[in-house]
Every structure is written in C-alpha cells, then in structure tokens.
C-alpha atoms as a PDB file:
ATOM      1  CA  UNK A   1     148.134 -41.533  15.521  1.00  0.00           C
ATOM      2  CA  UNK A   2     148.511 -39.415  18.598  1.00  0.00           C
ATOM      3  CA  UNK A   3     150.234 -41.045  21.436  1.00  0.00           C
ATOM      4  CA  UNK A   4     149.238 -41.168  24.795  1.00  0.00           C
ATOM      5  CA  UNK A   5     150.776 -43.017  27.499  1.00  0.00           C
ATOM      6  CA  UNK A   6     147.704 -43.854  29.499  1.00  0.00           C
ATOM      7  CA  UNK A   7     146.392 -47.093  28.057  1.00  0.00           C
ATOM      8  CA  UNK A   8     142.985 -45.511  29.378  1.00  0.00           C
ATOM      9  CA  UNK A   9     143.175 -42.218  27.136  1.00  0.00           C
ATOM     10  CA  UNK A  10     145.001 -44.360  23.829  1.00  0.00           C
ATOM     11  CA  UNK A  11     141.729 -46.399  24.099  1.00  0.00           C
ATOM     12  CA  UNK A  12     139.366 -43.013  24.597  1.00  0.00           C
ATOM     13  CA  UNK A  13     141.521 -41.651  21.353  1.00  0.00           C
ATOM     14  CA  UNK A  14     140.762 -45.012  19.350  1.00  0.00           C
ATOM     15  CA  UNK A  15     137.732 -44.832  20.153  1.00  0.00           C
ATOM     16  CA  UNK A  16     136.860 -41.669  18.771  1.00  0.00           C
ATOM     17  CA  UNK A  17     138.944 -42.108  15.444  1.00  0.00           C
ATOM     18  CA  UNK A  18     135.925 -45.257  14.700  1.00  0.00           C
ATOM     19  CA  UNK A  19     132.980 -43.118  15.866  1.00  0.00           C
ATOM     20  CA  UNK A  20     130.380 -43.242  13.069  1.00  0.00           C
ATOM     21  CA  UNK A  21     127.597 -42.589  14.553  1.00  0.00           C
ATOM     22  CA  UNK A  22     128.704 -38.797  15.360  1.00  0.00           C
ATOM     23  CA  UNK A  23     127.004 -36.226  12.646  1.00  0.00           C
ATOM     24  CA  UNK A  24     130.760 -34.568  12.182  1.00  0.00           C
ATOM     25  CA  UNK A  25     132.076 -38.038  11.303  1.00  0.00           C
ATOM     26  CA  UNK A  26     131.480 -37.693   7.861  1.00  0.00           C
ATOM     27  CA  UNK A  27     132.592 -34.102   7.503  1.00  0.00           C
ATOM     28  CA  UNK A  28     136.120 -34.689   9.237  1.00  0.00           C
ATOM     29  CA  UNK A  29     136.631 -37.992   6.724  1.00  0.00           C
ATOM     30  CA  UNK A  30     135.778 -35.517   4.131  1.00  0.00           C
ATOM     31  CA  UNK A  31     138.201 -32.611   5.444  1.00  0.00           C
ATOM     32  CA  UNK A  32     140.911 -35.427   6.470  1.00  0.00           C
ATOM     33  CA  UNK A  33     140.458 -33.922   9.794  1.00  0.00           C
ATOM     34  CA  UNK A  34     141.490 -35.286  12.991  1.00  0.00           C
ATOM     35  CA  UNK A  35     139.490 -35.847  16.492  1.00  0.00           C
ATOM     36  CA  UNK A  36     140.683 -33.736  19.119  1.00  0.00           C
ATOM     37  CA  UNK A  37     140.755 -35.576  22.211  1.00  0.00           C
ATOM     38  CA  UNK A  38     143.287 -33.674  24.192  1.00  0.00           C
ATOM     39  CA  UNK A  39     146.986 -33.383  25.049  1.00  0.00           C
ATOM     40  CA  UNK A  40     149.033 -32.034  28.392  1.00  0.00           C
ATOM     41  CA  UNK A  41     150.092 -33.588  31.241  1.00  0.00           C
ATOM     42  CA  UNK A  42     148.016 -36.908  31.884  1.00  0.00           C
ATOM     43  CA  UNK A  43     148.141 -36.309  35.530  1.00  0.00           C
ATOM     44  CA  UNK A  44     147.312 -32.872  35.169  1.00  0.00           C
ATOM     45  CA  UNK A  45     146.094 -30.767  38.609  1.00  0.00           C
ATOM     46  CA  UNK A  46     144.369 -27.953  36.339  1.00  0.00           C
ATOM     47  CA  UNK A  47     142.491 -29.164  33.246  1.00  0.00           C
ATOM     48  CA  UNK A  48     140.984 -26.441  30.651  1.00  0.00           C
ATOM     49  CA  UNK A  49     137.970 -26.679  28.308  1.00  0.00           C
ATOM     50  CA  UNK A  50     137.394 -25.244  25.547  1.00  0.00           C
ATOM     51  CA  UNK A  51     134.190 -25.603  23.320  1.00  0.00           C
ATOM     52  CA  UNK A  52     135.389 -27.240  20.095  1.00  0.00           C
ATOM     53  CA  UNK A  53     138.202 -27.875  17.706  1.00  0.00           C
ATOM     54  CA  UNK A  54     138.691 -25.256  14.826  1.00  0.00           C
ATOM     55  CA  UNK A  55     140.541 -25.738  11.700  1.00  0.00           C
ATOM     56  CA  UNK A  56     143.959 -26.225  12.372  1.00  0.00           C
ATOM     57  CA  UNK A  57     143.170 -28.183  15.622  1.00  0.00           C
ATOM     58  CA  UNK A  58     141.501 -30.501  13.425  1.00  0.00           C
ATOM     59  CA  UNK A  59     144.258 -30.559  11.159  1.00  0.00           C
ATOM     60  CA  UNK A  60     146.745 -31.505  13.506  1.00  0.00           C
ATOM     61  CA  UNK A  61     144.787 -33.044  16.252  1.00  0.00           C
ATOM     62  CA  UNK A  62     145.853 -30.783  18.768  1.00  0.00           C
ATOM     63  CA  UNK A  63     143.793 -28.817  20.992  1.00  0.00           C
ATOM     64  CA  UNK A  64     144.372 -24.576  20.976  1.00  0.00           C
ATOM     65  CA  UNK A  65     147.161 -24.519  18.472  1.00  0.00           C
ATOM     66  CA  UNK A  66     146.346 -21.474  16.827  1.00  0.00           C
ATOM     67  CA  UNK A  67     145.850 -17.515  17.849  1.00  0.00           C
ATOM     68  CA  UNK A  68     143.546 -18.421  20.808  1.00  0.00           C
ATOM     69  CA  UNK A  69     146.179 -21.391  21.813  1.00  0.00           C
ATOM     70  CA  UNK A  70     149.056 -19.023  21.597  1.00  0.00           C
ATOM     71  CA  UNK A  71     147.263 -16.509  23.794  1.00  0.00           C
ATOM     72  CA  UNK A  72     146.553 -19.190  26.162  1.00  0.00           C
ATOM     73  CA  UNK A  73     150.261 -20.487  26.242  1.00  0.00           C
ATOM     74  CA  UNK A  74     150.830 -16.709  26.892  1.00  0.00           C
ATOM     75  CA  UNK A  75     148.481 -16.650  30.011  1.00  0.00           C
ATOM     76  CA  UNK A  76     149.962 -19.703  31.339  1.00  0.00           C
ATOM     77  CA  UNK A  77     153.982 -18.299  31.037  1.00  0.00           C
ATOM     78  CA  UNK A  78     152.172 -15.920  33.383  1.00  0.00           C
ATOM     79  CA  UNK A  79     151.733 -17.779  35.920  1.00  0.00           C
ATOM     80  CA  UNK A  80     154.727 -19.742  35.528  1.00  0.00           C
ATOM     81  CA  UNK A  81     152.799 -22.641  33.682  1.00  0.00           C
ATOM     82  CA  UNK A  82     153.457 -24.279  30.147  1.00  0.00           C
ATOM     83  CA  UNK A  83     151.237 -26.472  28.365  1.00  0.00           C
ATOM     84  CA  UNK A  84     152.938 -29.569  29.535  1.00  0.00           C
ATOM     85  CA  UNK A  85     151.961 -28.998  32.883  1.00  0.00           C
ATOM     86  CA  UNK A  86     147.837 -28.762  31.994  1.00  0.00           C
ATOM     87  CA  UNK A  87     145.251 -30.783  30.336  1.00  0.00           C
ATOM     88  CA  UNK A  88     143.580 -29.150  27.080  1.00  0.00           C
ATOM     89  CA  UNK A  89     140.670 -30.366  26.206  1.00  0.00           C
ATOM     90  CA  UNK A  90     137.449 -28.912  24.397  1.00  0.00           C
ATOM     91  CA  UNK A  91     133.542 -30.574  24.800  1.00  0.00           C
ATOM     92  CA  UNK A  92     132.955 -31.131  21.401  1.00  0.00           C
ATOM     93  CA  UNK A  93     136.329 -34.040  20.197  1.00  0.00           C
ATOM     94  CA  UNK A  94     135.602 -33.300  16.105  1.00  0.00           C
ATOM     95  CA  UNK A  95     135.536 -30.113  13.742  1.00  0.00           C
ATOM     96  CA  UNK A  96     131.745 -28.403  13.551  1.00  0.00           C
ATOM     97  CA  UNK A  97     131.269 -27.234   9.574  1.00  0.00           C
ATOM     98  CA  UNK A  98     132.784 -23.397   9.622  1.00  0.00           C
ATOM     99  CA  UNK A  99     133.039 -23.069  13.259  1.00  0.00           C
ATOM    100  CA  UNK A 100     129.344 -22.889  14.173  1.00  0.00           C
ATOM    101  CA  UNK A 101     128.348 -23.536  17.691  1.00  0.00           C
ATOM    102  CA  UNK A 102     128.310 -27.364  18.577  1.00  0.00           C
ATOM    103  CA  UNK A 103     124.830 -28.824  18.232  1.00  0.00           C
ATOM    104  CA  UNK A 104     122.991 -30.217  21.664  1.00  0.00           C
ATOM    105  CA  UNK A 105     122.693 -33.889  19.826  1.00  0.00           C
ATOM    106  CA  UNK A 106     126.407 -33.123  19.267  1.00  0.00           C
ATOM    107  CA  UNK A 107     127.062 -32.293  22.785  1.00  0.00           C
ATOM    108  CA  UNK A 108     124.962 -35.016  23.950  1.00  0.00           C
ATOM    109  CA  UNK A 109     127.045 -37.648  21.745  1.00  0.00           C
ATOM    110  CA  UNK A 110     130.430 -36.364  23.060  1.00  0.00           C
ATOM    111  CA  UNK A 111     129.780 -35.800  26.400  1.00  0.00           C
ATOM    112  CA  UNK A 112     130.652 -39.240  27.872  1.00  0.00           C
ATOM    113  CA  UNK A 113     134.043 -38.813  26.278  1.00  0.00           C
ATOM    114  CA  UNK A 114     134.693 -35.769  28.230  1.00  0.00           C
ATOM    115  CA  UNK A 115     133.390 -36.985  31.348  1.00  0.00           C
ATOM    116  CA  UNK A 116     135.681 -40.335  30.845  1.00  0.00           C
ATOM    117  CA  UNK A 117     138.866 -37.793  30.421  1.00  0.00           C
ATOM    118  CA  UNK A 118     137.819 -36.052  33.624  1.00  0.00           C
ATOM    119  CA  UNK A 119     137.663 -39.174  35.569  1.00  0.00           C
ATOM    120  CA  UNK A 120     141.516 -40.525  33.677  1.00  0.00           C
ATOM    121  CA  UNK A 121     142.587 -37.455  34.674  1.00  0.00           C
ATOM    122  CA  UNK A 122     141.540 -36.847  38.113  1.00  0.00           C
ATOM    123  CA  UNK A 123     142.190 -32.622  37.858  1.00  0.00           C
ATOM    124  CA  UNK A 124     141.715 -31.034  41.166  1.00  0.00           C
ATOM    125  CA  UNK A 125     140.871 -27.997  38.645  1.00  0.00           C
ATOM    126  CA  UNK A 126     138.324 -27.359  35.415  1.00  0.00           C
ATOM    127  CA  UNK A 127     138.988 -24.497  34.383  1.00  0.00           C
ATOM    128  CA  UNK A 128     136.328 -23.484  31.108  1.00  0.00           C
ATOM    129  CA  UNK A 129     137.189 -21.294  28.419  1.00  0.00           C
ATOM    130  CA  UNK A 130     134.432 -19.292  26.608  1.00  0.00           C
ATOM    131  CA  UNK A 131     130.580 -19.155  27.843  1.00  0.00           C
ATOM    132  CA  UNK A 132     129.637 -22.558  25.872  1.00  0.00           C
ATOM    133  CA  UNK A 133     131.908 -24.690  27.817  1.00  0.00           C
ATOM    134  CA  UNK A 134     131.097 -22.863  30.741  1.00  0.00           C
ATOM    135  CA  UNK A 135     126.980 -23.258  31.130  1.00  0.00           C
ATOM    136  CA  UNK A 136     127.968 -26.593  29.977  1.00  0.00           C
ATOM    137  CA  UNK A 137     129.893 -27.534  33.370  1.00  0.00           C
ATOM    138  CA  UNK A 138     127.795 -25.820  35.171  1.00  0.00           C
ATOM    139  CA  UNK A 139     124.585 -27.773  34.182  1.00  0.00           C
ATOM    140  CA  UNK A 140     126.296 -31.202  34.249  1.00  0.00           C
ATOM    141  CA  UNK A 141     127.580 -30.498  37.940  1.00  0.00           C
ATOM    142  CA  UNK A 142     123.959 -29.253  38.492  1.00  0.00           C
ATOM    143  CA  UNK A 143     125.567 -26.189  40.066  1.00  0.00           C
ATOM    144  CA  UNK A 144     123.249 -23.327  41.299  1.00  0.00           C
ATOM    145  CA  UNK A 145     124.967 -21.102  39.515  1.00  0.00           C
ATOM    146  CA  UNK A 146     123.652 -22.836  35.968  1.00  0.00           C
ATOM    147  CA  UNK A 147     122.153 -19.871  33.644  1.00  0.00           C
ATOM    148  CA  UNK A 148     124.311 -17.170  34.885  1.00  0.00           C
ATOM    149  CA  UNK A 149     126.309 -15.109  32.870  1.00  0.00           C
ATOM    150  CA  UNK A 150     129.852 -15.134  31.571  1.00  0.00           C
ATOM    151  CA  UNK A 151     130.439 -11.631  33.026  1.00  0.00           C
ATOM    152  CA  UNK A 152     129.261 -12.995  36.239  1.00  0.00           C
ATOM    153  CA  UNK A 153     131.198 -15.578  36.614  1.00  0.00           C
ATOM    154  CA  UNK A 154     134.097 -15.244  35.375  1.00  0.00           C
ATOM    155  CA  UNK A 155     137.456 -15.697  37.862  1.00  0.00           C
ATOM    156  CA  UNK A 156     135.162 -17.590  40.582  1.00  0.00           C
ATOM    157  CA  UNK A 157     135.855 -20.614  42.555  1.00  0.00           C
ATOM    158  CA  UNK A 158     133.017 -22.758  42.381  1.00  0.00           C
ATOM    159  CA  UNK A 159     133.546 -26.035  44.518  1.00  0.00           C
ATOM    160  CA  UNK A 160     131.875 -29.828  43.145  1.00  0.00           C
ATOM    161  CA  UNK A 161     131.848 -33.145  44.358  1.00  0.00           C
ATOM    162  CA  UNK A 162     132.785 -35.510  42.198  1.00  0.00           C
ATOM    163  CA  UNK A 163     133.979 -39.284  42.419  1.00  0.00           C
ATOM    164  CA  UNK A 164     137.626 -38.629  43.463  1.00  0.00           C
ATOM    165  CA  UNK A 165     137.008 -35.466  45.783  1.00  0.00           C
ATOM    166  CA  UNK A 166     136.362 -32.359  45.404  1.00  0.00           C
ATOM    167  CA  UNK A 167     136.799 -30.185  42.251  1.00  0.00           C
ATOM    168  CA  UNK A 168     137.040 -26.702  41.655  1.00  0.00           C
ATOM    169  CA  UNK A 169     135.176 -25.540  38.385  1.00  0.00           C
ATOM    170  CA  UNK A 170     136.794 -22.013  37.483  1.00  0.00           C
ATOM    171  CA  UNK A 171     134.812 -20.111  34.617  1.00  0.00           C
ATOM    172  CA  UNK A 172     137.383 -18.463  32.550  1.00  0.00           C
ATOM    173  CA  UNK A 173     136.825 -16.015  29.370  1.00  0.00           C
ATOM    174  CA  UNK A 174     137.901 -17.662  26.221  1.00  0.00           C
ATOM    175  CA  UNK A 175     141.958 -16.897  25.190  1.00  0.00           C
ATOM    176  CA  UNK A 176     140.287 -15.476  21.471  1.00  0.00           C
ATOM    177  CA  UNK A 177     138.656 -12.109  23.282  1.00  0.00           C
ATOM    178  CA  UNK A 178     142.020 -11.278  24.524  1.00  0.00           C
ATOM    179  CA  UNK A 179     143.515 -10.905  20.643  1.00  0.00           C
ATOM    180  CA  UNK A 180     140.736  -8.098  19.887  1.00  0.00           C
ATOM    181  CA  UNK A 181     140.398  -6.332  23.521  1.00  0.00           C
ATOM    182  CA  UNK A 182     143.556  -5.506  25.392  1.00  0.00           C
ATOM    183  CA  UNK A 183     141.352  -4.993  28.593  1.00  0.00           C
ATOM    184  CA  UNK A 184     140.067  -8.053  28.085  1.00  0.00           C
ATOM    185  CA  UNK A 185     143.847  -9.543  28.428  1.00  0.00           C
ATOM    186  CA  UNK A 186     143.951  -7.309  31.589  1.00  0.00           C
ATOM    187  CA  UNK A 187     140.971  -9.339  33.012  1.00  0.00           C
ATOM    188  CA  UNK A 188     142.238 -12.801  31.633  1.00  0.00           C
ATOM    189  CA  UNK A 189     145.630 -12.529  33.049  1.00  0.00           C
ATOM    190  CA  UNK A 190     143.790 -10.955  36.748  1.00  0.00           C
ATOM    191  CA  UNK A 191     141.578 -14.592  36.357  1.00  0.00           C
ATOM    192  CA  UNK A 192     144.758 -17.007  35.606  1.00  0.00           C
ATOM    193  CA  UNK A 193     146.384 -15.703  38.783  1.00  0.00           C
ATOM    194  CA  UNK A 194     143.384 -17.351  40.157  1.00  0.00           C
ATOM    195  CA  UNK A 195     145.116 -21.051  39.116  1.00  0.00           C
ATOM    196  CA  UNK A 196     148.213 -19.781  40.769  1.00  0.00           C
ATOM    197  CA  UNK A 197     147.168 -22.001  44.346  1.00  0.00           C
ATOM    198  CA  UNK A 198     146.306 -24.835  42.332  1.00  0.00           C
ATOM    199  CA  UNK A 199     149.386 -25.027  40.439  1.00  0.00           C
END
C-alpha cells in the first residue's frame, strides 16, 4: 500500500482502495490495478493535473510514470525542479477501460477526492496538463475563461480564490504532445519557465 505521511492523504488513499460504488471499481479488481491518488511533495507549492491514470500508472499506482511522465520529469530538470518537489495528481484516481476519456458520472464521483487533495495540499499553483483537466478547473473555479481553448490558454496565469488564499491555475499542454511534435516541446518548455516564480 502506498505510503503517505499525511494521516489526511493515507486516509484519502484508503479510501479510494474500498470505493465500490465507482463504475472503474470493478474493472481495476479485474486488471489488479491500483488507484492513483498522487505522489510528490505533500507540501507541494506547484501541484499538476493530469486527466487520468493509464496502464502502467495503474499498475504501479503512480501518477505519470511512463513516456508522458518521463517527458514531464524532463520539463521539470528544466527548470531546476524534480518530482519530489511537486504534487502529481490526475482528476480521474482509477484506470478508464483502454484509455478512453473519463466519463462525466466518473468525473462527478471523483471529484471530491481531488478537491480534498487540493485543500491537504494547500499549492499556491495548479498547474493542468492536457485540455480535459484543463476545462475541468476552469469550470469548477467558475473562471470566465471556462470554454476556451487549449491553444488559448495555454502558459497563462489565471488567479482564484480559494479557502487558503489565492491560487494560480496555469493551463499547461499535456507532456504526451511533446514525444510526437518537437515544436510542441519548444512551447512546453517556453510554458514551464512560467512555474519558475512559483518554485
């Protein structure tokens, strides 16, 4: 069982090993998949969010562990940041069947869980991978800027109030695009310098 040191998180974990009542339940006891809470620093200042776990996330529990996580751990030696210094997280804790998109009942089920991690956590910094996580965000914070694009977006400081203070929601292209588009590295790394002041 994945450790945590937060008794707040270990009980967020345990409670997502038991949850039954999630329609992916079934297909991760079936896969002996894991749930995919998170890992990183617990009092992390920049927390990232990816839209679900894929198959060897689910394997090993672990959030970005394989092409797209090794592009991200490549983005963040950029800027002078490993993994241990950041919060990984996705909106969706279990495997999807064959990597389709999360489902909204899905989304609606797992939801609380992320918004419990973001108030553990406290990050002055939520910084979305990918377009799914992003319009996600956006809509929860009720932001203006809800049903804008990706292309838009991307690389911009957009300011919330939240229980602790203030945080800053930073919509960031997904690691994966980088592995088939070297321009669309260019544009990644040009965005990550963007966590540089937060860091």
């Amino acid at each position: 069982m994945k450790q945590y040191k937060n008794p707040k998180l270990r009980s967020l974990y345990e409670s997502l090993l038991t949850m039954q009542e999630s329609p992916l339940y079934a297909h991760r006891k079936e896969h002996n998949y894991l749930p995919v809470l998170g890992e990183g620093n617990e009092n992390a200042n920049i927390m990232f969010i990816g839209e679900a776990p894929g198959q060897k996330e689910a394997e090993t529990g672990r959030p970005f562990v394989g092409a797209a996580g090794k592009m991200l751990d490549e983005l963040l030696a950029g800027i002078g940041l490993k993994r241990e210094d950041v919060f990984i997280s996705n909106i969706i804790n279990d495997r999807p069947p064959q990597n389709r998109d999360p489902q909204p009942a899905e989304i609606a089920l797992y939801s609380p869980v992320l918004a419990q991690l973001i108030r553990i956590i406290k990050p002055n910094v939520v910084a979305t991978l990918g377009r799914f996580s992003m319009q996600y965000m956006l809509e929860k914070c009720k932001l203006p800027e809800s049903g804008q694009t990706i292309t838009t977006l991307h690389g911009n400081i957009l300011p919330v109030t939240v229980s602790y203070g203030t945080l800053h929601l930073i919509p960031l292209y997904h690691p994966a695009v980088a592995l088939y588009n070297s321009n669309m590295k260019k544009v990644l790394q040009k965005d990550f310098e963007v966590l540089k002041q937060f860091s």
